[in-house]
N, C-alpha and C. Protein backbone atom coordinates (compact mmCIF):
# COMPACT_ATOMS: atom_id res chain seq x y z
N UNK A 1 -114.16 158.48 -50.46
CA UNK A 1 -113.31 158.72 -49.32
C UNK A 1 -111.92 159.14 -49.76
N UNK A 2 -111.08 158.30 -50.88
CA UNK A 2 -110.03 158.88 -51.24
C UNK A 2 -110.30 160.33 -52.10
N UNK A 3 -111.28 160.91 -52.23
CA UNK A 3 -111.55 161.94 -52.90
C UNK A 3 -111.38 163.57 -51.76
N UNK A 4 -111.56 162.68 -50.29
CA UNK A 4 -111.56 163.57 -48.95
C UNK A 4 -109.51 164.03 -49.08
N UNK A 5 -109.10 162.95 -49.14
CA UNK A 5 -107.29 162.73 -49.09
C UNK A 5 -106.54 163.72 -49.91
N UNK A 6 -107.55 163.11 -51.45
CA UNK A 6 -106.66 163.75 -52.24
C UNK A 6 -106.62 165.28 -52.92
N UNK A 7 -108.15 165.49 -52.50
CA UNK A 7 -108.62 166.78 -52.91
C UNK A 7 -108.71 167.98 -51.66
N UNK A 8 -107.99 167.64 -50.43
CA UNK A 8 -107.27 168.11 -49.48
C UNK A 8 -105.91 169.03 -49.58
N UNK A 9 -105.78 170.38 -49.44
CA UNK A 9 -104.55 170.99 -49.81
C UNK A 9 -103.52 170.35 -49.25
N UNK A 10 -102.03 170.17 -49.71
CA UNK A 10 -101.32 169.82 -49.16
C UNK A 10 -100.63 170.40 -47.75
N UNK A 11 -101.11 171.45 -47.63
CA UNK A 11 -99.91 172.15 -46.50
C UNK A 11 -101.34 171.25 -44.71
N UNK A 12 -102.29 170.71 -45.04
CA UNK A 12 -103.41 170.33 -44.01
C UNK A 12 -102.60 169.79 -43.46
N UNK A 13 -102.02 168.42 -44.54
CA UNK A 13 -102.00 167.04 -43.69
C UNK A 13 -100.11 167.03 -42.79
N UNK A 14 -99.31 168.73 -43.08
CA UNK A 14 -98.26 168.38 -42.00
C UNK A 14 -98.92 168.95 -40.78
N UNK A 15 -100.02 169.83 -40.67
CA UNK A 15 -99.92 170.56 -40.05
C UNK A 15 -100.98 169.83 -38.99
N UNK A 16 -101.77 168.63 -39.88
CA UNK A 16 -102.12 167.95 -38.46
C UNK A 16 -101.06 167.19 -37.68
N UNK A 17 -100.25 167.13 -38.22
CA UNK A 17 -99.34 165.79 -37.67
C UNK A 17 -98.37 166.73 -36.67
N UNK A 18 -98.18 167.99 -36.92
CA UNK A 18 -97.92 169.15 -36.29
C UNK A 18 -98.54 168.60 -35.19
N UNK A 19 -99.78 169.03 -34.96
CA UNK A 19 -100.75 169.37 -33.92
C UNK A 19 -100.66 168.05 -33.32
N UNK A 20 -101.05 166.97 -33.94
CA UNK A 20 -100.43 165.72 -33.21
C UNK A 20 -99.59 165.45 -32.46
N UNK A 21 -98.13 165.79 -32.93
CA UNK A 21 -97.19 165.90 -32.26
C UNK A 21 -97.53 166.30 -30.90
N UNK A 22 -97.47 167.46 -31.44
CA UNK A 22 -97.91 168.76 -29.93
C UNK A 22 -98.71 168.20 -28.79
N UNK A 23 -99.93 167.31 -29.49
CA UNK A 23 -101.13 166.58 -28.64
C UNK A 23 -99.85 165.78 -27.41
N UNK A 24 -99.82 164.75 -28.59
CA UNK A 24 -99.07 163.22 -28.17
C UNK A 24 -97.99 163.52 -26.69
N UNK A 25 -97.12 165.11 -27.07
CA UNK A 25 -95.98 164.96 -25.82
C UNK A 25 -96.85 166.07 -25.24
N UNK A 26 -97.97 166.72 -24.98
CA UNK A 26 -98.61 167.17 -23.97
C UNK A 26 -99.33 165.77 -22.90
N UNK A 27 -99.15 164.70 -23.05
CA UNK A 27 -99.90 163.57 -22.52
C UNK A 27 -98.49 163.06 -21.58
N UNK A 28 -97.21 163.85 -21.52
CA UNK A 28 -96.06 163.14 -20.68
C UNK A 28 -95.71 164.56 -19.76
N UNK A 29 -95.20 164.38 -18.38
CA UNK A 29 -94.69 165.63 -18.15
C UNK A 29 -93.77 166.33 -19.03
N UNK A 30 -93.79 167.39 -18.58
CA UNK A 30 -92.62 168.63 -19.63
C UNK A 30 -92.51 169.44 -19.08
N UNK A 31 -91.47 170.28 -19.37
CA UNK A 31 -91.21 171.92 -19.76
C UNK A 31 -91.65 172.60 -20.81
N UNK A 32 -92.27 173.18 -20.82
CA UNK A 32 -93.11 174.21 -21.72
C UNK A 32 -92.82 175.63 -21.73
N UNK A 33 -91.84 176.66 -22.69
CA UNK A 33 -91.51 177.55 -22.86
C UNK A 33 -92.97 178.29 -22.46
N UNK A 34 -92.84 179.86 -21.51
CA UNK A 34 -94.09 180.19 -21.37
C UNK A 34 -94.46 181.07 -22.79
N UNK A 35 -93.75 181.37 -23.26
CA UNK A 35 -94.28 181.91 -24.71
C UNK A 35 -95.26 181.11 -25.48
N UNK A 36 -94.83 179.91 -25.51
CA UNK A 36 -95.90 178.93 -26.42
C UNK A 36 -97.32 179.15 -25.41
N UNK A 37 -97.69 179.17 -24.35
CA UNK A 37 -98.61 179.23 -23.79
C UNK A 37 -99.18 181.08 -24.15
N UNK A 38 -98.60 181.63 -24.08
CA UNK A 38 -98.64 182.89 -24.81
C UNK A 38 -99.42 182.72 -26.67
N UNK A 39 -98.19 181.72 -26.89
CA UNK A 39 -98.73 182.04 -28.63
C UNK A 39 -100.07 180.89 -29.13
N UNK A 40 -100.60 180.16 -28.32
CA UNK A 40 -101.64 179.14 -28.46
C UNK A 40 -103.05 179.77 -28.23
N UNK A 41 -103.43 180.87 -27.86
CA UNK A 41 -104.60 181.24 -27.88
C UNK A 41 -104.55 182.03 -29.35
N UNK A 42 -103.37 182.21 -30.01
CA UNK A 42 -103.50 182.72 -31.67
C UNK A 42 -104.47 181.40 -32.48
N UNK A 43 -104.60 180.36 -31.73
CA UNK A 43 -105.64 179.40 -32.32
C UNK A 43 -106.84 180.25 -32.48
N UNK A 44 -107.29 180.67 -31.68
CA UNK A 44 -108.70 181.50 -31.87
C UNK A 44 -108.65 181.99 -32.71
N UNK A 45 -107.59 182.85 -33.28
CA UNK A 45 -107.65 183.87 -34.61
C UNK A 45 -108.14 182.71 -35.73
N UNK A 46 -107.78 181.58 -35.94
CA UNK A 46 -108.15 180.67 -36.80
C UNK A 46 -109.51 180.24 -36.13
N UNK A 47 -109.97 180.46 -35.27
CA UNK A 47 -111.45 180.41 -35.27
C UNK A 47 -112.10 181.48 -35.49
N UNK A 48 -112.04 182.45 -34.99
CA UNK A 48 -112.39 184.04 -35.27
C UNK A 48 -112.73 183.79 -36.91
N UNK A 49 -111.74 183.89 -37.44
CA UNK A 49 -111.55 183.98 -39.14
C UNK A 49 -112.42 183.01 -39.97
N UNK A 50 -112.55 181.39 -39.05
CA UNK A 50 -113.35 180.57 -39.46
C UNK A 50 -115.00 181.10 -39.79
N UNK A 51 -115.37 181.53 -38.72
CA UNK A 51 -116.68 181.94 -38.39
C UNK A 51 -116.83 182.52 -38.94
N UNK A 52 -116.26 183.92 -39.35
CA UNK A 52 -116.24 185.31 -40.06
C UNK A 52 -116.31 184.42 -41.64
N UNK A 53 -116.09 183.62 -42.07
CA UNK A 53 -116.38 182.77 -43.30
C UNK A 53 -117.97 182.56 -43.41
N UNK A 54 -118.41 182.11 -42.20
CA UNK A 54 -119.62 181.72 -42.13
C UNK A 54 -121.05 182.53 -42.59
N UNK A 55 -120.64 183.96 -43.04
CA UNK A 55 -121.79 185.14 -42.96
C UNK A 55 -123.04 184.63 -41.78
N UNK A 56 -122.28 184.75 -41.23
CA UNK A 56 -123.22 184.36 -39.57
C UNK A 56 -124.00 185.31 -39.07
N UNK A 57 -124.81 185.37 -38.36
CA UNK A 57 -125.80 185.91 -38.38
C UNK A 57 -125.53 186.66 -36.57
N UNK A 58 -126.32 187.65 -36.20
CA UNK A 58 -126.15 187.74 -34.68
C UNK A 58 -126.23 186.85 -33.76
N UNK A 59 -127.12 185.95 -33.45
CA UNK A 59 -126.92 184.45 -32.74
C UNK A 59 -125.55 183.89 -33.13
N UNK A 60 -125.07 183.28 -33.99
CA UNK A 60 -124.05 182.70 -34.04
C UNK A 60 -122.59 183.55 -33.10
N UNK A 61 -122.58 184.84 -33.26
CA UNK A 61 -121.95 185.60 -32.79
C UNK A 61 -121.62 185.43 -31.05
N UNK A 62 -123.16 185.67 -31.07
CA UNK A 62 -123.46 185.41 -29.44
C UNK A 62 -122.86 183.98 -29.31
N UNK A 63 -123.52 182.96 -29.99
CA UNK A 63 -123.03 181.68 -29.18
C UNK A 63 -121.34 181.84 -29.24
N UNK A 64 -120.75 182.32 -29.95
CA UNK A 64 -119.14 181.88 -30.20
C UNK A 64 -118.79 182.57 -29.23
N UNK A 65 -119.06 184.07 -28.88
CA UNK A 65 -118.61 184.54 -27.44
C UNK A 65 -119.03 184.00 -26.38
N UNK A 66 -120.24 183.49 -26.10
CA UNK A 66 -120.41 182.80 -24.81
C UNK A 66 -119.71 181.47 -25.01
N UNK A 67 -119.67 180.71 -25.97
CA UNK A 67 -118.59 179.51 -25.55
C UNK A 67 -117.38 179.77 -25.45
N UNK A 68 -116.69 181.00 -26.07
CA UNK A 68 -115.14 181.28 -26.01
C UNK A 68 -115.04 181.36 -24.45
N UNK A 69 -115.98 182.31 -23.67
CA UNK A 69 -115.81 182.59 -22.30
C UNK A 69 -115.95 181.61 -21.82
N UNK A 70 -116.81 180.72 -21.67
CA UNK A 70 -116.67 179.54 -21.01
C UNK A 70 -115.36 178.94 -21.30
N UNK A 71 -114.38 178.59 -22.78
CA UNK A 71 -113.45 178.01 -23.09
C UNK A 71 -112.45 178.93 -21.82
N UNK A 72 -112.65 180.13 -21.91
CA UNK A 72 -111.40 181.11 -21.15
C UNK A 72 -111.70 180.74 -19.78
N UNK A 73 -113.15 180.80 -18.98
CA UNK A 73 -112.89 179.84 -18.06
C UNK A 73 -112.55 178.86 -17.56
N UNK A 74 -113.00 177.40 -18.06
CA UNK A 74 -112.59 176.20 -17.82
C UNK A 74 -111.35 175.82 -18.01
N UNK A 75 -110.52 176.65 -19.12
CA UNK A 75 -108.95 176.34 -19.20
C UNK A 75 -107.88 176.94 -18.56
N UNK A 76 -108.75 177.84 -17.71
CA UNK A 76 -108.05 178.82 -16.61
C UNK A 76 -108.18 177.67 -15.01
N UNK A 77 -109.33 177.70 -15.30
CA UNK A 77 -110.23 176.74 -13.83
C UNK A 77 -109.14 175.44 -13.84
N UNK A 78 -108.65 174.50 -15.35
CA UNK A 78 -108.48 173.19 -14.99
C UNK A 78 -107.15 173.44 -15.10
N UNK A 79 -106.03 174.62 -15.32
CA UNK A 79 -104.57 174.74 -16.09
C UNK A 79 -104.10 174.13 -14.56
N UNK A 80 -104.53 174.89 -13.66
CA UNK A 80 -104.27 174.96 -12.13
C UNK A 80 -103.59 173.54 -12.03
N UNK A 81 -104.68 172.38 -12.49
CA UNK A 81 -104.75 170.80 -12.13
C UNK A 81 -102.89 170.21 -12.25
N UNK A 82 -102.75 171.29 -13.49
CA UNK A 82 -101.06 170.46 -14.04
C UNK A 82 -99.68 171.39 -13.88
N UNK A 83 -99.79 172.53 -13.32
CA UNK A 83 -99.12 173.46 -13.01
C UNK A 83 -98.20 172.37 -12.13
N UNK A 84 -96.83 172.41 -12.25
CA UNK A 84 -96.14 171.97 -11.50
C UNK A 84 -95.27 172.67 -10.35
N UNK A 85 -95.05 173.68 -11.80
CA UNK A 85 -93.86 174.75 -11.32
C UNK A 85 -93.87 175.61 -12.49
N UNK A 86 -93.15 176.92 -12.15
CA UNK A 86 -92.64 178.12 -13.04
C UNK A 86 -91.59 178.64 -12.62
N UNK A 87 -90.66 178.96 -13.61
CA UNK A 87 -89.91 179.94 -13.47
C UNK A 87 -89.80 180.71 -14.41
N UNK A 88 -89.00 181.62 -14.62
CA UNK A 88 -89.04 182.90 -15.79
C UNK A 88 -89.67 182.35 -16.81
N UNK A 89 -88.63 181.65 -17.68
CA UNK A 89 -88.80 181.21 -18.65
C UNK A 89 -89.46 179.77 -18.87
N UNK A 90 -89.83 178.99 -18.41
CA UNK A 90 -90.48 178.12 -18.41
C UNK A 90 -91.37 177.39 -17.36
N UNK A 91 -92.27 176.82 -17.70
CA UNK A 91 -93.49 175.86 -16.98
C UNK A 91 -93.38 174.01 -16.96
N UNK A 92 -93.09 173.82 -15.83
CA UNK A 92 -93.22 172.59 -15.82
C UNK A 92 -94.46 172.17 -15.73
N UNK A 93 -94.96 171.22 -16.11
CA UNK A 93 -96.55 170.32 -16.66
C UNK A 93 -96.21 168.86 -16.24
N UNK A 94 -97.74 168.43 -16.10
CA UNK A 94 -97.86 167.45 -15.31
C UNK A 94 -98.35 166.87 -17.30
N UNK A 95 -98.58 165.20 -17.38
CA UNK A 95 -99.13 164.89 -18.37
C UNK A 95 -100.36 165.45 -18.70
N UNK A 96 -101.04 165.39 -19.60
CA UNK A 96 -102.85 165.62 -19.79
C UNK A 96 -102.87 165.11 -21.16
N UNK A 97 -104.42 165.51 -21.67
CA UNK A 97 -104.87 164.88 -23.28
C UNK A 97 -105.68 165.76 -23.14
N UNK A 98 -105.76 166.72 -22.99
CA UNK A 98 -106.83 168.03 -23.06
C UNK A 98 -106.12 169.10 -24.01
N UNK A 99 -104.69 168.88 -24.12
CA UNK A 99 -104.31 169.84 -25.03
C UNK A 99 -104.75 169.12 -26.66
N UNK A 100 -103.88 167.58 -26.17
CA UNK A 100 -104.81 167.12 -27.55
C UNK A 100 -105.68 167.15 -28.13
N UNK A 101 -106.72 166.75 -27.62
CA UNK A 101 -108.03 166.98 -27.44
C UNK A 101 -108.51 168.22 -28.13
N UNK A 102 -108.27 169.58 -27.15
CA UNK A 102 -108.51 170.64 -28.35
C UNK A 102 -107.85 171.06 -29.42
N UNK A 103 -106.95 170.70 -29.53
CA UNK A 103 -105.99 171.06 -31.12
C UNK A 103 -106.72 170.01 -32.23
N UNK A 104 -107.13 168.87 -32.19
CA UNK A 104 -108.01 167.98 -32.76
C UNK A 104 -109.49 168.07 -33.10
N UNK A 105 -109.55 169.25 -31.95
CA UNK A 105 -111.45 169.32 -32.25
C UNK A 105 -111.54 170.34 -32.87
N UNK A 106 -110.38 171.73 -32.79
CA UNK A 106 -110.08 172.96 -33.80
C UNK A 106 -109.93 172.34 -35.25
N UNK A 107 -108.91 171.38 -35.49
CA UNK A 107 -108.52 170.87 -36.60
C UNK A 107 -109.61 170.36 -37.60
N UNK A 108 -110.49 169.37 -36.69
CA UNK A 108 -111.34 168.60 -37.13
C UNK A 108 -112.84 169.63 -37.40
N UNK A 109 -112.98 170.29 -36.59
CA UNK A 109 -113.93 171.48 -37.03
C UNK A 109 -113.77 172.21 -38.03
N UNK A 110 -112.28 172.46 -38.74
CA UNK A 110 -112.34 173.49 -39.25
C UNK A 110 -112.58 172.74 -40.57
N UNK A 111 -112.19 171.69 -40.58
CA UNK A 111 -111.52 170.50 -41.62
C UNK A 111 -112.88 170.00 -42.20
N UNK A 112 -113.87 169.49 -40.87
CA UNK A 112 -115.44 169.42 -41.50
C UNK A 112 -116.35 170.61 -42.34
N UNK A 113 -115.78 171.73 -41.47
CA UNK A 113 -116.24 172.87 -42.18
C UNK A 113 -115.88 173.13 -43.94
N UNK A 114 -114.37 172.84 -44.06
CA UNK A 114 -114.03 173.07 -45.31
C UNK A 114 -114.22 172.21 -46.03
N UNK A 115 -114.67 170.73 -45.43
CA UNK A 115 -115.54 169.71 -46.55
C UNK A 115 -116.57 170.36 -46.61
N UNK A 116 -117.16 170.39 -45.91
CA UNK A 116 -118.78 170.63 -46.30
C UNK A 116 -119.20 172.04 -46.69
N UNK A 117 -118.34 173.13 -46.82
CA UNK A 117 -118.95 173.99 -47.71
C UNK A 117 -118.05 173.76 -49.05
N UNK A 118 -117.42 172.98 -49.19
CA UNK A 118 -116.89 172.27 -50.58
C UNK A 118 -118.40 171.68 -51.30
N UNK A 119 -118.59 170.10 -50.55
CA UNK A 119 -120.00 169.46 -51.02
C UNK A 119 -120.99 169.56 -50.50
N UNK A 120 -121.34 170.20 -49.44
CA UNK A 120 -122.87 170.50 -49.62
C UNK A 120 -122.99 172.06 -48.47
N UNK A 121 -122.84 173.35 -49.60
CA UNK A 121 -123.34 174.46 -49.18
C UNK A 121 -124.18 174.69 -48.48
N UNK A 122 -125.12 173.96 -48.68
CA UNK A 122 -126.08 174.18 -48.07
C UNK A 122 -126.49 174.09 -46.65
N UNK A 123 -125.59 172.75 -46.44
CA UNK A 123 -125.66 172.37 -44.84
C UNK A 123 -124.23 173.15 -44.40
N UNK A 124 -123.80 173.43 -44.91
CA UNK A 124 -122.85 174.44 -44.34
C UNK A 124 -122.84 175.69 -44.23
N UNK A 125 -124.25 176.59 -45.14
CA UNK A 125 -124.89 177.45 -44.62
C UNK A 125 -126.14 177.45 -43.40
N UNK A 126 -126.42 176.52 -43.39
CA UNK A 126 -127.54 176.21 -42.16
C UNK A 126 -127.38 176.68 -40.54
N UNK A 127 -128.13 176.99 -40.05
CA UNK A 127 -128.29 177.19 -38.43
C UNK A 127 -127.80 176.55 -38.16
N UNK A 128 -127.94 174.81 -37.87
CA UNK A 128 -127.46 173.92 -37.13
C UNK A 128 -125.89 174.14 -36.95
N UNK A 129 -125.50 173.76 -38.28
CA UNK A 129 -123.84 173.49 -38.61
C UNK A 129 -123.07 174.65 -38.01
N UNK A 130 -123.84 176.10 -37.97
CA UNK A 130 -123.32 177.25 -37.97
C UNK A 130 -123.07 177.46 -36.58
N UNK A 131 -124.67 176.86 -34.95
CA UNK A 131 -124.30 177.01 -34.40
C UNK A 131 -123.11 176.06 -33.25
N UNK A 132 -123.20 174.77 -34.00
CA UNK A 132 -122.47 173.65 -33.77
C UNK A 132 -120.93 174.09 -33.69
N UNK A 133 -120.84 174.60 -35.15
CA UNK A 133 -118.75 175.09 -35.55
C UNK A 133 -118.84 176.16 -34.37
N UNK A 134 -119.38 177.17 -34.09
CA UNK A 134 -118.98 178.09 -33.60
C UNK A 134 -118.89 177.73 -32.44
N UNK A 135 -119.34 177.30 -31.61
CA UNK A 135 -119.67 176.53 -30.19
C UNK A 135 -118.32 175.98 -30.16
N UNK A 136 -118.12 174.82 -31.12
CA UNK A 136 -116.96 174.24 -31.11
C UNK A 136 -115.81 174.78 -30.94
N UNK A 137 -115.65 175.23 -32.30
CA UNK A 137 -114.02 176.09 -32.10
C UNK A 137 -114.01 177.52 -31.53
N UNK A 138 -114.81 178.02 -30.56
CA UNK A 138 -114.34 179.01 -29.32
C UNK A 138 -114.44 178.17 -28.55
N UNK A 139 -115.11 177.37 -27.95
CA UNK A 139 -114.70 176.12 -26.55
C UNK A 139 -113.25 175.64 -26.35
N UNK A 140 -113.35 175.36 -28.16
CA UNK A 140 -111.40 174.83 -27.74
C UNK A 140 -110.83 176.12 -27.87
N UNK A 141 -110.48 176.66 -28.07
CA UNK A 141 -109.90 177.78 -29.01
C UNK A 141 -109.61 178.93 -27.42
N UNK A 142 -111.18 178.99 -26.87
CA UNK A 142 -111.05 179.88 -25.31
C UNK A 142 -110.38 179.21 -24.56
N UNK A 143 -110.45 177.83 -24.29
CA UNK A 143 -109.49 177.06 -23.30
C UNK A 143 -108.36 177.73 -23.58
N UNK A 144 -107.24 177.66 -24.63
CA UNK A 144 -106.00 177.58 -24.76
C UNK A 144 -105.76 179.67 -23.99
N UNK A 145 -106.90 180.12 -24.73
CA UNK A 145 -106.69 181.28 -24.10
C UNK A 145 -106.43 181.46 -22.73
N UNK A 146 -107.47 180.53 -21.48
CA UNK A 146 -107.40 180.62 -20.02
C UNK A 146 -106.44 179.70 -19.86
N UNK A 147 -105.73 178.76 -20.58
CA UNK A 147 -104.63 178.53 -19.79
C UNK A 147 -103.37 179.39 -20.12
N UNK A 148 -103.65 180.29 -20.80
CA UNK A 148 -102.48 181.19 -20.78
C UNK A 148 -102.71 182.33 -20.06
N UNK A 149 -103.61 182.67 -19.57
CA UNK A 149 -104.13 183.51 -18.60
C UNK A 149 -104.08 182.87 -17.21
N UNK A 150 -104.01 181.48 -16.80
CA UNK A 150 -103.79 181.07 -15.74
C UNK A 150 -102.26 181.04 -15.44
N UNK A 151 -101.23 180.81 -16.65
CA UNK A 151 -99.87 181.12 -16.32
C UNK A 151 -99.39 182.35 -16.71
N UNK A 152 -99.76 183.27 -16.85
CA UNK A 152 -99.78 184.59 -17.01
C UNK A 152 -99.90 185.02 -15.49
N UNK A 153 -100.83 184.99 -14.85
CA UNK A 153 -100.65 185.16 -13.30
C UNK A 153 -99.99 184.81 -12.48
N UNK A 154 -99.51 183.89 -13.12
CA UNK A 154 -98.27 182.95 -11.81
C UNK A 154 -97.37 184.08 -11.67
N UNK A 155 -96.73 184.77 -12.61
CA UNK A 155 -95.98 185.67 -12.34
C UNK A 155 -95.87 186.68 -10.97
């Protein structure tokens, strides 16, 4: 287990605590610059790129676009729920744990991924794993997209 810690690049472990952060004060109301809602579907590019690791096959492809769309739906469908207010430059937000939530399941997907084609290739070349990650990180990854497409319209 300390072999998971230490044989971990260093730049991982600010950048979860990053994302933590980010999680932790998405769970209180706020103001939220609308740019950041703008620059959070660049998460996908780190899934995009993930997958494209994977030498994935046409299925895998398919599943990552049909879950991204679903992600671009449901985070469009639920942004609505916490919308408080807008103005130019910023969005007021109600609390949630859904932002957490997916910045954690991107993190943690990508993070299982890069263990396990570390120690065991094999299951990290496999169907299962392949169509599991991909599912995963476009679900979270499309959310962040539709909620920036849901405040993108407010305009």
């Amino acid at each position: 287990m300390s072999a998971i810690i230490t044989e971990t690049p260093f730049w991982v472990w600010p950048l979860f605590l990053l994302l933590l952060a980010v999680g932790l004060r998405a769970r209180h109301e706020r103001f939220v610059p609308v740019g950041l809602f703008y620059g959070l579907p660049l998460l996908g590019l780190s899934a995009l790129n993930a997958v494209l690791g994977l030498s994935a096959p046409p299925l895998i492809w398919a599943i990552f676009a049909f879950a991204y769309a679903g992600g671009v739906y449901g985070g469009y469908s639920i942004q609505g729920r916490w919308i408080l207010g807008r103005d130019n430059a910023r969005v007021r937000l109600a609390g949630e744990s859904l932002t957490l939530t997916m910045m954690m399941l991107v993190f943690g997907a990508n993070f299982v991924g890069g263990f396990l084609e570390a120690v065991s290739p094999q299951v990290h070349g496999g169907t299962l794993f392949q169509v599991v990650f991909a599912a995963v990180v476009a679900l979270s990854s499309g959310s962040f997209a539709g909620r920036a497409l849901r405040v993108w319209r407010m305009t």
